[in-house]
PDB file of N, CA and C in Angstrom:
ATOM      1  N   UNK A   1      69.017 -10.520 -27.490  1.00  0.00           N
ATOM      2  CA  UNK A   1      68.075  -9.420 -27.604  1.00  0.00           C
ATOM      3  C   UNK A   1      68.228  -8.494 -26.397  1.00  0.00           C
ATOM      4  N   UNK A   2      67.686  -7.249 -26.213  1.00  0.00           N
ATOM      5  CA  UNK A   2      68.063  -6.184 -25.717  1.00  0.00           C
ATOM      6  C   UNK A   2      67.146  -6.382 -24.200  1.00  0.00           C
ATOM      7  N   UNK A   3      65.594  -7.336 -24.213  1.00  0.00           N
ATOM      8  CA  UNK A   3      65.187  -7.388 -22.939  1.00  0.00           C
ATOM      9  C   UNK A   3      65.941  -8.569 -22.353  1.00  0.00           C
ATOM     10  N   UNK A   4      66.181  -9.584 -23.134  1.00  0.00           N
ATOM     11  CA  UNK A   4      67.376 -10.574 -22.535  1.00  0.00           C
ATOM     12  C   UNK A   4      68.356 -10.035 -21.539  1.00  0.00           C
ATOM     13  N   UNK A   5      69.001  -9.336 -21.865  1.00  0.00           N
ATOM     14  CA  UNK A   5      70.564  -8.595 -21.596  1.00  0.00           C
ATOM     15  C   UNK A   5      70.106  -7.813 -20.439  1.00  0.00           C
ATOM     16  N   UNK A   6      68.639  -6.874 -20.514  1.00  0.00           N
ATOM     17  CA  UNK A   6      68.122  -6.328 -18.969  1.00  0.00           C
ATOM     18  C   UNK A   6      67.879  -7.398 -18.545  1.00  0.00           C
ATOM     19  N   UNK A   7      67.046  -8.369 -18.793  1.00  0.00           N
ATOM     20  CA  UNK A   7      66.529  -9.425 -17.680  1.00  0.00           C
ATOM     21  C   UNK A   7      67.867  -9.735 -16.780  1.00  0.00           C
ATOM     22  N   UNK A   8      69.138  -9.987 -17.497  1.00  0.00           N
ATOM     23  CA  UNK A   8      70.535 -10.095 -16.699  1.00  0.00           C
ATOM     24  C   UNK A   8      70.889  -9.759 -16.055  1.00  0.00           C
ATOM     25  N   UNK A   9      71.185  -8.327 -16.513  1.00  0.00           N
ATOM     26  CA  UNK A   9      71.504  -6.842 -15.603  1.00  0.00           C
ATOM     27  C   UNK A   9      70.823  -6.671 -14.597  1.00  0.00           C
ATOM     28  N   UNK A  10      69.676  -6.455 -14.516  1.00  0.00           N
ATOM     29  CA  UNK A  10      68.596  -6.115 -13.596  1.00  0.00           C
ATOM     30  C   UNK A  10      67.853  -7.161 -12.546  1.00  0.00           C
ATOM     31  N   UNK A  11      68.394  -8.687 -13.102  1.00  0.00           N
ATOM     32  CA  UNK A  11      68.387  -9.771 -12.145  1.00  0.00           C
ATOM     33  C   UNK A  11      68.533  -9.662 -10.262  1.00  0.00           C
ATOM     34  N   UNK A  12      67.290 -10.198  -9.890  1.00  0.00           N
ATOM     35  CA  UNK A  12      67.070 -10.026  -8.432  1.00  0.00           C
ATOM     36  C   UNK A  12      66.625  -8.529  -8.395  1.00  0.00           C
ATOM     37  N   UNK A  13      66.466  -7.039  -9.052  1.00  0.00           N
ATOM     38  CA  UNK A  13      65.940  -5.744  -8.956  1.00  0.00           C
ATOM     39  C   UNK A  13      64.417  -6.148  -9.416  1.00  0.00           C
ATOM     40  N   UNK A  14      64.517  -6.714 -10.858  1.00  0.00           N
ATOM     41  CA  UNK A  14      63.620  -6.448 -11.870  1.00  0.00           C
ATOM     42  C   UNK A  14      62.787  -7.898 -12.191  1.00  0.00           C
ATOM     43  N   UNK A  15      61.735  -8.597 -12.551  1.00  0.00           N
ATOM     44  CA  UNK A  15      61.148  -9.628 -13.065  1.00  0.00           C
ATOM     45  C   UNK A  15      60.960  -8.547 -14.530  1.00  0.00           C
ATOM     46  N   UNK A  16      61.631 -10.153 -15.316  1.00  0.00           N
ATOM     47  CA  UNK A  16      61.659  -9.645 -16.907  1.00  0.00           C
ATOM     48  C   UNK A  16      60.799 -10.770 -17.188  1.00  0.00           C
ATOM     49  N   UNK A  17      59.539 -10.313 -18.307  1.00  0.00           N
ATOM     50  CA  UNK A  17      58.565 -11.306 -18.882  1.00  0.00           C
ATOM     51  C   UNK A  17      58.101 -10.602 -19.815  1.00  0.00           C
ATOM     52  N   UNK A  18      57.975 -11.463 -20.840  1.00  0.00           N
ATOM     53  CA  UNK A  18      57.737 -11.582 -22.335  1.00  0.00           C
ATOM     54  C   UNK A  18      56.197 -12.456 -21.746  1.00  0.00           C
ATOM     55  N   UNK A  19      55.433 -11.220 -22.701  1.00  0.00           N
ATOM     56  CA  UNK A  19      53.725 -11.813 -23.156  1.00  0.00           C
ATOM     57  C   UNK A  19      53.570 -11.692 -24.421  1.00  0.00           C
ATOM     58  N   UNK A  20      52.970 -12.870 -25.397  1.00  0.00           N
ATOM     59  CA  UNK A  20      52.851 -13.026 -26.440  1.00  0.00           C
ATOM     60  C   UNK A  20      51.432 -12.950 -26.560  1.00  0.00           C
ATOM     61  N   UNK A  21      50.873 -11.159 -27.006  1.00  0.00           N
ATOM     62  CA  UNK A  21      49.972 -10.710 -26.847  1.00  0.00           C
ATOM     63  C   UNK A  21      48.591 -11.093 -27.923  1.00  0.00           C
ATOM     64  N   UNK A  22      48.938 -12.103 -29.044  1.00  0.00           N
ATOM     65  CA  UNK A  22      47.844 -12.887 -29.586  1.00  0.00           C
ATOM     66  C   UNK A  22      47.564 -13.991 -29.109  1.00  0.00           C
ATOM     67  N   UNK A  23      48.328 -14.566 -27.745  1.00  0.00           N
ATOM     68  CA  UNK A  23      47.751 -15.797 -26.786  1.00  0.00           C
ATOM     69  C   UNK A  23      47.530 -14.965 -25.621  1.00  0.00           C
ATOM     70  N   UNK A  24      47.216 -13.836 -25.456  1.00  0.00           N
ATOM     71  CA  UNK A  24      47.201 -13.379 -24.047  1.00  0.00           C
ATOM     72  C   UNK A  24      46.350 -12.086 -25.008  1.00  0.00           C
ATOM     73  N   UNK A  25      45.654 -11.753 -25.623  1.00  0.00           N
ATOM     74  CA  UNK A  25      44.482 -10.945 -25.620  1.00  0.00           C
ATOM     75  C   UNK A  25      43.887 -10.076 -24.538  1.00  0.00           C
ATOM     76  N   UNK A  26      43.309 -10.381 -24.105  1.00  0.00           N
ATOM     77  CA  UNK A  26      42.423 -10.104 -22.964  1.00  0.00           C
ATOM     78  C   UNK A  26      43.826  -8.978 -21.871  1.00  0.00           C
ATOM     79  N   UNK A  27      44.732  -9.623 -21.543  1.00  0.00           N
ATOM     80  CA  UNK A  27      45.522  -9.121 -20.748  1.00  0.00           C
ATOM     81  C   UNK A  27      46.052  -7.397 -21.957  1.00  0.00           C
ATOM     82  N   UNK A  28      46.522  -7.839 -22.818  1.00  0.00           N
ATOM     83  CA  UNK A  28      46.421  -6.415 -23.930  1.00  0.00           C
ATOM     84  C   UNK A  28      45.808  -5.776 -24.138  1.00  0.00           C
ATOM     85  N   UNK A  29      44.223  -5.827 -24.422  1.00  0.00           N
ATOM     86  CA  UNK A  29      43.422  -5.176 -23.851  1.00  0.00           C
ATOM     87  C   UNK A  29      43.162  -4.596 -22.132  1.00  0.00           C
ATOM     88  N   UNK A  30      43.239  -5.057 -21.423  1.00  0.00           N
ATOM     89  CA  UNK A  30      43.107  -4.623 -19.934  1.00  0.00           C
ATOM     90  C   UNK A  30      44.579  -3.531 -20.226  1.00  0.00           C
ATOM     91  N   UNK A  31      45.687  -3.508 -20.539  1.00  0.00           N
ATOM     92  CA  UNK A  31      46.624  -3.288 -20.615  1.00  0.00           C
ATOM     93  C   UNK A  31      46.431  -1.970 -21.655  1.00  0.00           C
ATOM     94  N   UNK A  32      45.831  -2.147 -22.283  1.00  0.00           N
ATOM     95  CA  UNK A  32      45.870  -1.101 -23.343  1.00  0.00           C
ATOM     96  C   UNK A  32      47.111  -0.913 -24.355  1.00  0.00           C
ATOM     97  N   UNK A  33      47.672  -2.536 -24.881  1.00  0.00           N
ATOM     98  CA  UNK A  33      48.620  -2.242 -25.539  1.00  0.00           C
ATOM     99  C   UNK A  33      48.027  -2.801 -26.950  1.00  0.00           C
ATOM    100  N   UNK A  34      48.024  -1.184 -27.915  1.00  0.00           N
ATOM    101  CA  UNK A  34      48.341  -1.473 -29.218  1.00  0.00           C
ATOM    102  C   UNK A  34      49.226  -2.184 -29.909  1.00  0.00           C
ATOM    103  N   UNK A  35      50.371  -1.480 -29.693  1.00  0.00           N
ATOM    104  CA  UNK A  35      51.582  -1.759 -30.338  1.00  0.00           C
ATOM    105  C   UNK A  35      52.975  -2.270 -29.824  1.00  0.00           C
ATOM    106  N   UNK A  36      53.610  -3.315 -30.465  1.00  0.00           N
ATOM    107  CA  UNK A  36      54.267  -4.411 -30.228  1.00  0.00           C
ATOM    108  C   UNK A  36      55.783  -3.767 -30.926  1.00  0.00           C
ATOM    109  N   UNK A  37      56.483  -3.935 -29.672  1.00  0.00           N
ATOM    110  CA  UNK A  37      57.020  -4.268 -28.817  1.00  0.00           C
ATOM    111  C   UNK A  37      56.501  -2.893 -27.550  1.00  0.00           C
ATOM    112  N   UNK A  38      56.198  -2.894 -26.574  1.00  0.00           N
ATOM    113  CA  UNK A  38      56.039  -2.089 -25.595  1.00  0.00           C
ATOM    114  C   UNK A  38      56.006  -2.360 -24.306  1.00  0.00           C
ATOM    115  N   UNK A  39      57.188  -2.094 -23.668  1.00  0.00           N
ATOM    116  CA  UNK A  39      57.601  -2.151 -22.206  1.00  0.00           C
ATOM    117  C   UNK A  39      56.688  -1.581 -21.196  1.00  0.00           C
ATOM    118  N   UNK A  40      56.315  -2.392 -20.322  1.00  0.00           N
ATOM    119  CA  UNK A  40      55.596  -1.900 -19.507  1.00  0.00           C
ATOM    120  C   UNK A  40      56.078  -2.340 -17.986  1.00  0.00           C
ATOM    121  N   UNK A  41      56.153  -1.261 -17.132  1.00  0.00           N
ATOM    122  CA  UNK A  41      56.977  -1.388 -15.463  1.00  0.00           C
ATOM    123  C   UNK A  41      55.977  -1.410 -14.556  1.00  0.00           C
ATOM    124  N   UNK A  42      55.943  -2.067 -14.070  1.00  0.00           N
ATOM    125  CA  UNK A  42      54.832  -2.464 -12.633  1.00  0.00           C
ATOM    126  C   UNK A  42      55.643  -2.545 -11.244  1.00  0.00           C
ATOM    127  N   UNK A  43      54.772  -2.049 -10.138  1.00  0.00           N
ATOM    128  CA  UNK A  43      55.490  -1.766  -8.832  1.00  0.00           C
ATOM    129  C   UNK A  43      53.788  -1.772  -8.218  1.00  0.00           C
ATOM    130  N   UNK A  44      54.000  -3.350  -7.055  1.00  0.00           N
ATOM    131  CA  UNK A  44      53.070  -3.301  -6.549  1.00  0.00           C
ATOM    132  C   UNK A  44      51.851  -3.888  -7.310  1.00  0.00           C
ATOM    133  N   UNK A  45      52.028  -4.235  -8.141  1.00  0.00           N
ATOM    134  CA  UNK A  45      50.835  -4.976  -9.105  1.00  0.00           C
ATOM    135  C   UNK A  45      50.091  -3.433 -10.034  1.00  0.00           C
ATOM    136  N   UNK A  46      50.734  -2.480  -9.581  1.00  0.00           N
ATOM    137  CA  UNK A  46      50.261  -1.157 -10.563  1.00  0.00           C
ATOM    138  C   UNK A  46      50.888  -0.918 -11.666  1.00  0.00           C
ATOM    139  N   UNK A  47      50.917  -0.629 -13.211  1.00  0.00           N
ATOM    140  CA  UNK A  47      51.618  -0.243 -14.046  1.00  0.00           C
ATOM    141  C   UNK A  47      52.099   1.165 -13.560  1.00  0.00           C
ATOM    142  N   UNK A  48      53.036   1.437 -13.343  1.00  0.00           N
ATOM    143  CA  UNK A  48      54.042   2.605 -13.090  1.00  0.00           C
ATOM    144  C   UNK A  48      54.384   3.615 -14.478  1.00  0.00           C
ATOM    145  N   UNK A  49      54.351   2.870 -15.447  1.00  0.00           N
ATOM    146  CA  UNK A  49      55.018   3.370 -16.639  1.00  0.00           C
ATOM    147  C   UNK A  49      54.900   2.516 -17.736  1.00  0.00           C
ATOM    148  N   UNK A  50      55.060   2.953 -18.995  1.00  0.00           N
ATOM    149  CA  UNK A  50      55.217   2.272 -20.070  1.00  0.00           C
ATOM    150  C   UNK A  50      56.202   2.878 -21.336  1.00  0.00           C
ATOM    151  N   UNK A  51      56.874   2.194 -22.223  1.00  0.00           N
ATOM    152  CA  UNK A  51      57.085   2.446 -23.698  1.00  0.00           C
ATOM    153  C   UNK A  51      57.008   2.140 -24.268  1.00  0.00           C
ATOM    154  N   UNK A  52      57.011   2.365 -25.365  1.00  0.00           N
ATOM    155  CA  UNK A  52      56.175   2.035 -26.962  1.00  0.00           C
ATOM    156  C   UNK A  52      57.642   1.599 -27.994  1.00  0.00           C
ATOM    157  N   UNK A  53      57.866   0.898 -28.201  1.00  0.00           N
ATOM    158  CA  UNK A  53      59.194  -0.185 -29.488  1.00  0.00           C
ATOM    159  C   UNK A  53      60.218   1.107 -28.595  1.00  0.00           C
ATOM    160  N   UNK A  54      61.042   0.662 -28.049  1.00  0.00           N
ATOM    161  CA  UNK A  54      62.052   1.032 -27.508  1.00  0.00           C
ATOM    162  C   UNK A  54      63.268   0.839 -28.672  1.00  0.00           C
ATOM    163  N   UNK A  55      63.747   1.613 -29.223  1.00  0.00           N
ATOM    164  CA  UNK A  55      64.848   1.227 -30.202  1.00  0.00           C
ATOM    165  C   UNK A  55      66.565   0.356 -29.781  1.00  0.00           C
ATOM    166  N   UNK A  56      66.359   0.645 -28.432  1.00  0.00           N
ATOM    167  CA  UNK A  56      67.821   0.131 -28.196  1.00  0.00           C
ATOM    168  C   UNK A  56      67.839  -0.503 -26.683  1.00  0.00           C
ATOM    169  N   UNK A  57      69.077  -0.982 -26.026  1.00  0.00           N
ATOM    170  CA  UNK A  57      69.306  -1.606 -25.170  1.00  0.00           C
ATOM    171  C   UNK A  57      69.257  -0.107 -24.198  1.00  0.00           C
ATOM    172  N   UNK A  58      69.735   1.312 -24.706  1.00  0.00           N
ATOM    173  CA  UNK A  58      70.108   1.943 -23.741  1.00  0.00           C
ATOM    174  C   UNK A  58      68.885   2.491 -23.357  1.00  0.00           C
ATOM    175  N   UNK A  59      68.127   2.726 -24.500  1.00  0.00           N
ATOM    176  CA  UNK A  59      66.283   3.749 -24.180  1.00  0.00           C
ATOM    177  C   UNK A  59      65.710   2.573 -23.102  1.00  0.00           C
ATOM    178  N   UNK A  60      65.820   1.493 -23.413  1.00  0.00           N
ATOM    179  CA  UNK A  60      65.358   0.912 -22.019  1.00  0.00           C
ATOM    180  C   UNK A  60      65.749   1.016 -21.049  1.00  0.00           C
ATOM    181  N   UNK A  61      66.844   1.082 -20.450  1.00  0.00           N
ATOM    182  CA  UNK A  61      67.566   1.429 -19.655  1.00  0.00           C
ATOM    183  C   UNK A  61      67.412   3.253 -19.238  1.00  0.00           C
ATOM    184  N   UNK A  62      67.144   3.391 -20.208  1.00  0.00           N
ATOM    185  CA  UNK A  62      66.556   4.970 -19.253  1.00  0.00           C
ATOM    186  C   UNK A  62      65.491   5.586 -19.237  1.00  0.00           C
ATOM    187  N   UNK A  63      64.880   4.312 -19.518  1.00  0.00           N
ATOM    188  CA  UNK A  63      63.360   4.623 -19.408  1.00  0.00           C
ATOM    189  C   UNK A  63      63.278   4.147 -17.752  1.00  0.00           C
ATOM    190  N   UNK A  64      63.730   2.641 -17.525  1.00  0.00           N
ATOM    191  CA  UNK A  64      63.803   2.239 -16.415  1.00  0.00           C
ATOM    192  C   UNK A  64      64.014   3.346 -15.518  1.00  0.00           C
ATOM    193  N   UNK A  65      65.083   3.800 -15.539  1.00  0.00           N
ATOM    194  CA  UNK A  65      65.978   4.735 -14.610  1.00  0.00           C
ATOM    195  C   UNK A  65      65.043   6.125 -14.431  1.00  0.00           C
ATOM    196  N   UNK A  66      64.000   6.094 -15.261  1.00  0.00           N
ATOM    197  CA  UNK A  66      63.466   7.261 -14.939  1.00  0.00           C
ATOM    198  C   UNK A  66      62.104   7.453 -14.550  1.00  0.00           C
ATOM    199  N   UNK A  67      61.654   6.388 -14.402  1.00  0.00           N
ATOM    200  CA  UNK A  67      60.527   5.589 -14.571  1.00  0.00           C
ATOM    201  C   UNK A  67      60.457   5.104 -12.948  1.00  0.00           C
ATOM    202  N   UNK A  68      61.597   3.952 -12.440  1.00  0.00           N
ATOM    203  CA  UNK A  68      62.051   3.751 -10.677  1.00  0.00           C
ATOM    204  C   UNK A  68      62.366   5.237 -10.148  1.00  0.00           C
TER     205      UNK A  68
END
């Protein structure tokens, strides 16, 4: 899968984590995430940024890039 392959790439830059947002509720709400799949970048314990179903390996990747 396409956050797999960043978690790789971006190893030692980036912490990659998967929340499975019908056992983690509460955090989706605080979070304000509707809709599944949606990337969200934190720096400092602040959300920095977010996206909403990223279609590919590369939109993540330049979301990142634009986003750091």
């Amino acid at each position: 899968a396409a956050y797999d392959k960043i978690a790789e790439q971006y190893e030692g830059k980036l912490k990659v984590a998967k929340i499975n947002i019908d056992e983690e509720g509460a955090l989706a709400d605080e979070e304000q995430i509707e809709v599944i799949p949606t990337l969200v970048l934190y720096r400092g314990g602040q959300a920095i940024g977010s996206v909403v179903a990223p279609d590919s390996k590369a939109a993540i990747e330049n979301f990142i890039s634009e986003t750091l």
